[in-house]
PDB file of N, CA and C in Angstrom:
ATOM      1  N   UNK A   1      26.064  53.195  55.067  1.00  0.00           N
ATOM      2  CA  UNK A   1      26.760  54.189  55.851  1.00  0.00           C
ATOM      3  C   UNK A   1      26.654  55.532  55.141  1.00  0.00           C
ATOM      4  N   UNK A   2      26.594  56.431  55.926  1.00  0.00           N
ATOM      5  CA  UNK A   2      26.207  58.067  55.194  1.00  0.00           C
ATOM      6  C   UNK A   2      27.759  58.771  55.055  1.00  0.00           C
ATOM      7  N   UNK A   3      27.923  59.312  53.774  1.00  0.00           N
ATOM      8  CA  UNK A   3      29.384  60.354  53.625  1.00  0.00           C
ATOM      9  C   UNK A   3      29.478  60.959  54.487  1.00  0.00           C
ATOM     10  N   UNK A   4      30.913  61.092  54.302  1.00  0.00           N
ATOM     11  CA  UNK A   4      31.642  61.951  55.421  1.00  0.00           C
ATOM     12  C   UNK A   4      32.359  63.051  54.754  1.00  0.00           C
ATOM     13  N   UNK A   5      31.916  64.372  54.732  1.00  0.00           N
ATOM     14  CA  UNK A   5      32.511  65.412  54.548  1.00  0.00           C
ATOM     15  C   UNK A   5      32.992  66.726  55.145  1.00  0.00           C
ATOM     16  N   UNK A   6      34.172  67.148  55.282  1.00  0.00           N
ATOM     17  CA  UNK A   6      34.504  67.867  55.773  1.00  0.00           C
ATOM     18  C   UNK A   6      34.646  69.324  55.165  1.00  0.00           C
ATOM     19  N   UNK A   7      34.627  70.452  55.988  1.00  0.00           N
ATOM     20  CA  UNK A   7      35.149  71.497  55.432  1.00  0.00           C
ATOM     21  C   UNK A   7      36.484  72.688  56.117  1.00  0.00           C
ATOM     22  N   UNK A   8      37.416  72.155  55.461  1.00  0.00           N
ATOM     23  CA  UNK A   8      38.396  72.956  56.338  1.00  0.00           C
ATOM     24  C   UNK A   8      38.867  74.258  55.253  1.00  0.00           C
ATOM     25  N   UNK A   9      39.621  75.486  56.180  1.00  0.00           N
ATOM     26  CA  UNK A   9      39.570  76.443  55.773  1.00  0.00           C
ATOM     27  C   UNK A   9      41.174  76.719  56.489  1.00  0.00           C
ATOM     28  N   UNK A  10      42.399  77.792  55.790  1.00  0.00           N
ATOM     29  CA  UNK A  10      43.500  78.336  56.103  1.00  0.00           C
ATOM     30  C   UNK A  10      44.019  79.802  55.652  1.00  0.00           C
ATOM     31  N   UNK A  11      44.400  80.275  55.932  1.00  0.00           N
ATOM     32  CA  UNK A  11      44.617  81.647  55.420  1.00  0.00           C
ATOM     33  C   UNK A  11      45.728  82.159  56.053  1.00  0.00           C
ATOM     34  N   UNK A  12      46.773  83.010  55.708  1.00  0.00           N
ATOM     35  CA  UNK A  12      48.417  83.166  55.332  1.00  0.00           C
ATOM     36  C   UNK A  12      48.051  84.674  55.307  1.00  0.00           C
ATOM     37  N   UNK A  13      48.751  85.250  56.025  1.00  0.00           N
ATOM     38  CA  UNK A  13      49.442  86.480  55.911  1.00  0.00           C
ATOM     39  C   UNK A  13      51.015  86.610  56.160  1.00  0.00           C
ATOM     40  N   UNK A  14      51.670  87.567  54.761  1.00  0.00           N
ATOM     41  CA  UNK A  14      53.410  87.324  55.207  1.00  0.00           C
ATOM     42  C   UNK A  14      53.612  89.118  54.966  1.00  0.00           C
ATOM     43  N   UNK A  15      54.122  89.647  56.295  1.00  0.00           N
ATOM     44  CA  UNK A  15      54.616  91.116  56.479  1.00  0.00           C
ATOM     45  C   UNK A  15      56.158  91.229  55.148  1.00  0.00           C
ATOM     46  N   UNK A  16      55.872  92.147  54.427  1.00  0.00           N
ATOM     47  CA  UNK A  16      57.024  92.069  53.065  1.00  0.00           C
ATOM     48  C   UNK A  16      58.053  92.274  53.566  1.00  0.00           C
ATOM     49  N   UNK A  17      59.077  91.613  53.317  1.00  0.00           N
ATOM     50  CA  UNK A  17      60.276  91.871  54.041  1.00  0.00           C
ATOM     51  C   UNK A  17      61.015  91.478  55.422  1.00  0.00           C
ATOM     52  N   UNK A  18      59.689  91.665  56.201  1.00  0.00           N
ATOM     53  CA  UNK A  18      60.351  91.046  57.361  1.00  0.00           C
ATOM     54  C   UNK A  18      60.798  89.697  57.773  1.00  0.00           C
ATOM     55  N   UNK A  19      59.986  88.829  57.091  1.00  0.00           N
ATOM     56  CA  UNK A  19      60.334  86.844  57.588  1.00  0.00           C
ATOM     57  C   UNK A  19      59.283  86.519  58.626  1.00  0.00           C
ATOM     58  N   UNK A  20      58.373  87.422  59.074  1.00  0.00           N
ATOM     59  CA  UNK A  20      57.081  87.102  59.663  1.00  0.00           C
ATOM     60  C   UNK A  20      55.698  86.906  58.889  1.00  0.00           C
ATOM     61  N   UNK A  21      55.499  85.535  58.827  1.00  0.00           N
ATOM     62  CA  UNK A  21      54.102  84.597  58.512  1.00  0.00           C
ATOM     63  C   UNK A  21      53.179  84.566  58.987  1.00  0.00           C
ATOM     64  N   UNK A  22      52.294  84.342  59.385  1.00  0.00           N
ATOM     65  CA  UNK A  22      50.842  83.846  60.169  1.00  0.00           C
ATOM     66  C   UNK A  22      50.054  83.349  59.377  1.00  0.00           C
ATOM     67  N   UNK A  23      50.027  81.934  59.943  1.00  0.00           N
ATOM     68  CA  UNK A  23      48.834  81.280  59.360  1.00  0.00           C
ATOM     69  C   UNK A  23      47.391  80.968  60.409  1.00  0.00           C
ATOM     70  N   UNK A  24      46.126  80.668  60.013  1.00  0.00           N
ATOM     71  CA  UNK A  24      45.325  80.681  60.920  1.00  0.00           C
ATOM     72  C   UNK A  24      44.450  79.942  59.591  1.00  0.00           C
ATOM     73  N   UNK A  25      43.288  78.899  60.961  1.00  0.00           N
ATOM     74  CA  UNK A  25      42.435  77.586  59.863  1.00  0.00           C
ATOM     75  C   UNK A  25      41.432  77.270  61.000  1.00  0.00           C
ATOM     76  N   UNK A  26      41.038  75.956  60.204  1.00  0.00           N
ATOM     77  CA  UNK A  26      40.231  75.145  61.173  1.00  0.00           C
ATOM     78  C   UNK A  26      40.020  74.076  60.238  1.00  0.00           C
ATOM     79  N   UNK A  27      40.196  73.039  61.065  1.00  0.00           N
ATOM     80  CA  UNK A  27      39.742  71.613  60.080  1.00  0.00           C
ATOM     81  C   UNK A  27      38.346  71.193  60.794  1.00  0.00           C
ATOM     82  N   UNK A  28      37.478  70.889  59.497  1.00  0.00           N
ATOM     83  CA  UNK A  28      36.158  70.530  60.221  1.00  0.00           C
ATOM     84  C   UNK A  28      35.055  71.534  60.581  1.00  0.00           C
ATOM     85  N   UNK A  29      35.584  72.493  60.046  1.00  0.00           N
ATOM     86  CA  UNK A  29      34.957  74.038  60.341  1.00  0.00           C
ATOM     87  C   UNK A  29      33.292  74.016  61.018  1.00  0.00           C
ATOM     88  N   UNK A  30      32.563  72.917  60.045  1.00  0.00           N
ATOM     89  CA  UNK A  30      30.910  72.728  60.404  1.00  0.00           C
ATOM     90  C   UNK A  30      30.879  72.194  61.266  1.00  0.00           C
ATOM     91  N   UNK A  31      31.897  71.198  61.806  1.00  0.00           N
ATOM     92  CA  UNK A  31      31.821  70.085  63.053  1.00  0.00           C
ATOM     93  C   UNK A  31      31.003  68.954  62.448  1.00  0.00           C
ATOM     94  N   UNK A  32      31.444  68.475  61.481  1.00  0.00           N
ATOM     95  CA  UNK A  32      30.618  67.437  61.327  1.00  0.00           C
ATOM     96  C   UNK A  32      31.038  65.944  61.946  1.00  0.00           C
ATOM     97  N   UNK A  33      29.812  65.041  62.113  1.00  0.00           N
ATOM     98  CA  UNK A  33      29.693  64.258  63.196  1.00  0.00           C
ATOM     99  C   UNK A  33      30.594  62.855  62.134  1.00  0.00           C
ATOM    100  N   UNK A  34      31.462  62.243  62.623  1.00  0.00           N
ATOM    101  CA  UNK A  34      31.849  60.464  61.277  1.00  0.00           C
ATOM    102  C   UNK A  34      30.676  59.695  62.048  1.00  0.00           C
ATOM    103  N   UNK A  35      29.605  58.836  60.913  1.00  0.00           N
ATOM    104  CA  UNK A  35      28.886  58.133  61.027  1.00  0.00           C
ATOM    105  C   UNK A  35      29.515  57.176  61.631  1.00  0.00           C
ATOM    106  N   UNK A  36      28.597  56.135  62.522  1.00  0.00           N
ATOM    107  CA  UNK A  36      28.995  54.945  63.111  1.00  0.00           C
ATOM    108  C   UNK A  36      29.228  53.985  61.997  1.00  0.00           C
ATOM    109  N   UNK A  37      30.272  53.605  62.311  1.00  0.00           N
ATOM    110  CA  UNK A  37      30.574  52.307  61.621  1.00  0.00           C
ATOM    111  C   UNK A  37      30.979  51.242  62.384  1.00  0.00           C
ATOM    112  N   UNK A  38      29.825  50.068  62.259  1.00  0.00           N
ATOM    113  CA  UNK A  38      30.405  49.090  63.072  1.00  0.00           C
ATOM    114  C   UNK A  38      30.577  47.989  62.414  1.00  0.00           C
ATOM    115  N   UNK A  39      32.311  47.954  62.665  1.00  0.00           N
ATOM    116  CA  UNK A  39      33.105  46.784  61.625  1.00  0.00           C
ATOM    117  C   UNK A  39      34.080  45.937  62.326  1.00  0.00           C
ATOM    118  N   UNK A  40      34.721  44.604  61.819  1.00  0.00           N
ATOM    119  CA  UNK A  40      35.081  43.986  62.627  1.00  0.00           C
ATOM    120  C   UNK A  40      36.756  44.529  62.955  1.00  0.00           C
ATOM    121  N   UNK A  41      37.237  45.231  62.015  1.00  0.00           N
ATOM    122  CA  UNK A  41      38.464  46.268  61.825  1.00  0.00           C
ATOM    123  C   UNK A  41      38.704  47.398  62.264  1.00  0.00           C
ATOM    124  N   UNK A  42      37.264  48.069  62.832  1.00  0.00           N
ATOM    125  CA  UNK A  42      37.054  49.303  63.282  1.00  0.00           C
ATOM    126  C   UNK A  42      37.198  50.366  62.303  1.00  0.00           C
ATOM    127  N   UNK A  43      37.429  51.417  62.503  1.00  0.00           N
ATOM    128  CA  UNK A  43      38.038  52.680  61.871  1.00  0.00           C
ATOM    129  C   UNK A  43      39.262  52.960  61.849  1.00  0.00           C
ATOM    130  N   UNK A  44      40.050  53.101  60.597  1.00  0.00           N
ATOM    131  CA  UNK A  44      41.104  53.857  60.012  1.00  0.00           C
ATOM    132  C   UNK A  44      41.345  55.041  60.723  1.00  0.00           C
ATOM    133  N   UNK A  45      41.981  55.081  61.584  1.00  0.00           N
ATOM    134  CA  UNK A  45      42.166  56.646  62.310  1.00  0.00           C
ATOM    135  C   UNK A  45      43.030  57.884  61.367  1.00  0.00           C
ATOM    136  N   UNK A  46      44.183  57.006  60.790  1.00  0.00           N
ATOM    137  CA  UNK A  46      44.789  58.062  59.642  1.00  0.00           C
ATOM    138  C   UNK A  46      43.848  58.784  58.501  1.00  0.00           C
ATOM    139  N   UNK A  47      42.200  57.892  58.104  1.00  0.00           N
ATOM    140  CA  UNK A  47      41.045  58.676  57.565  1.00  0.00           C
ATOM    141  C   UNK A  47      40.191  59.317  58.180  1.00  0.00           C
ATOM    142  N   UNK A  48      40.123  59.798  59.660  1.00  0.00           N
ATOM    143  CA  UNK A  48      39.291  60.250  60.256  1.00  0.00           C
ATOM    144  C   UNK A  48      40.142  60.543  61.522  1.00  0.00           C
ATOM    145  N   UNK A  49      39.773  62.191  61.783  1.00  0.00           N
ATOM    146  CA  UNK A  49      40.006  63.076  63.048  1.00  0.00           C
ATOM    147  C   UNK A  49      39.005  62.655  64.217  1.00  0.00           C
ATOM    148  N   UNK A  50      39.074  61.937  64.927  1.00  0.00           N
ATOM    149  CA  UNK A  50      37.872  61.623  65.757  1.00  0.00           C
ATOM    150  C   UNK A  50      38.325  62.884  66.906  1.00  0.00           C
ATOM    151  N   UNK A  51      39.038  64.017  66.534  1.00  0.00           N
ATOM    152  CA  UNK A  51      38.850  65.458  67.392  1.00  0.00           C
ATOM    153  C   UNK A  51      37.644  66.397  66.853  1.00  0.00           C
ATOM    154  N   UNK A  52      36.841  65.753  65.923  1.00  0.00           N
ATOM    155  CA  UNK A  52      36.256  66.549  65.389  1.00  0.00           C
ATOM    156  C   UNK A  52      36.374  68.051  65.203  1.00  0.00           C
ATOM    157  N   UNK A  53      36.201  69.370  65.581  1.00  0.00           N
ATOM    158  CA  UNK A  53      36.301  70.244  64.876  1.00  0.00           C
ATOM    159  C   UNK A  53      38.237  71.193  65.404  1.00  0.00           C
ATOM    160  N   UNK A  54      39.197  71.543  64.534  1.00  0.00           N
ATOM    161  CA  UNK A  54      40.462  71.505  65.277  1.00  0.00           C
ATOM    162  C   UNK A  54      40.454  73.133  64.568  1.00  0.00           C
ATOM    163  N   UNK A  55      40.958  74.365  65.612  1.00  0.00           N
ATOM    164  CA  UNK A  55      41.674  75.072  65.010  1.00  0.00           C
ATOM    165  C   UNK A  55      42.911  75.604  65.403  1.00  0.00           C
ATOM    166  N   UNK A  56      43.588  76.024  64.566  1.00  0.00           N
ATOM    167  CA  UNK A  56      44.949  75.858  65.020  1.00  0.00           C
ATOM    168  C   UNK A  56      45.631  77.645  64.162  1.00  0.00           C
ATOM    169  N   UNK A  57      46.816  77.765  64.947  1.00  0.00           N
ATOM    170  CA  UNK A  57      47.263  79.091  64.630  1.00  0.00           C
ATOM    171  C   UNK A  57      48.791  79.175  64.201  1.00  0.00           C
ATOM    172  N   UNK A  58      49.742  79.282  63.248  1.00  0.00           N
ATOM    173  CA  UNK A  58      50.832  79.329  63.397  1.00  0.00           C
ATOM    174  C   UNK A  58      51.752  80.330  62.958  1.00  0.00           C
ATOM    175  N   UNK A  59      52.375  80.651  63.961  1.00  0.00           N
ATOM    176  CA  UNK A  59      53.748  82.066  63.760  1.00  0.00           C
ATOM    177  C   UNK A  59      55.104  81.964  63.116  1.00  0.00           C
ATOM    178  N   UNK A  60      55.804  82.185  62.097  1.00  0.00           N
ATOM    179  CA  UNK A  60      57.263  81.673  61.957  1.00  0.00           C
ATOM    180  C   UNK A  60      57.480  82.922  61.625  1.00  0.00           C
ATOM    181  N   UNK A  61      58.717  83.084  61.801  1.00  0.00           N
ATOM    182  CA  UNK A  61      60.116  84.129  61.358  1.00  0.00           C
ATOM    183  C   UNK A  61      60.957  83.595  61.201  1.00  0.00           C
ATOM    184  N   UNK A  62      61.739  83.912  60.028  1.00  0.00           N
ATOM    185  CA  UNK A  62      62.639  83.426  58.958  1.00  0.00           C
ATOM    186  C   UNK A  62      64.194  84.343  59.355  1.00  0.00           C
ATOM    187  N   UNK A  63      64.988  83.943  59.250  1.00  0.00           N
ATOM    188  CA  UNK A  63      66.430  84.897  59.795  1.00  0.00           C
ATOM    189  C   UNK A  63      66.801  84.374  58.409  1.00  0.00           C
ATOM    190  N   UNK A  64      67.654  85.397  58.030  1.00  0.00           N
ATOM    191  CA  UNK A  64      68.770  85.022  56.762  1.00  0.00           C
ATOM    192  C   UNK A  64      70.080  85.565  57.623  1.00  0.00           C
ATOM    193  N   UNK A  65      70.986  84.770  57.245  1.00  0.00           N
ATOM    194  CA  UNK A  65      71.909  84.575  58.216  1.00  0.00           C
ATOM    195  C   UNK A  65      73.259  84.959  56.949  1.00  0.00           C
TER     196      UNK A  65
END
């Protein structure tokens, strides 16, 4: 069976002071393909994204109360 490697990437920006974050990524960035494996157990899904390439964006603001 041939390795499976991924390359994921994330990056964070936080405005000083205000409690506004942004994060922004991608898992899988190259899109790489998981080799076939044919077993009598199948595939481990918790070791493998079978979404292949994911990117995703996230916003928070923080209140101090």
């Amino acid at each position: 069976m041939d390795g499976y490697t991924t390359v994921d990437v994330q990056g964070s920006y936080e405005l000083a002071e205000s409690g506004w974050r942004a994060t922004v990524g991608a898992n899988n960035l190259l899109d790489a393909d998981f080799p076939f494996f044919d077993g009598y157990y199948g595939v481990d899904s918790a070791h493998v994204d079978f979404r292949r390439r994911v990117f995703f964006v996230d916003v928070v603001k923080e209140f101090n109360w």
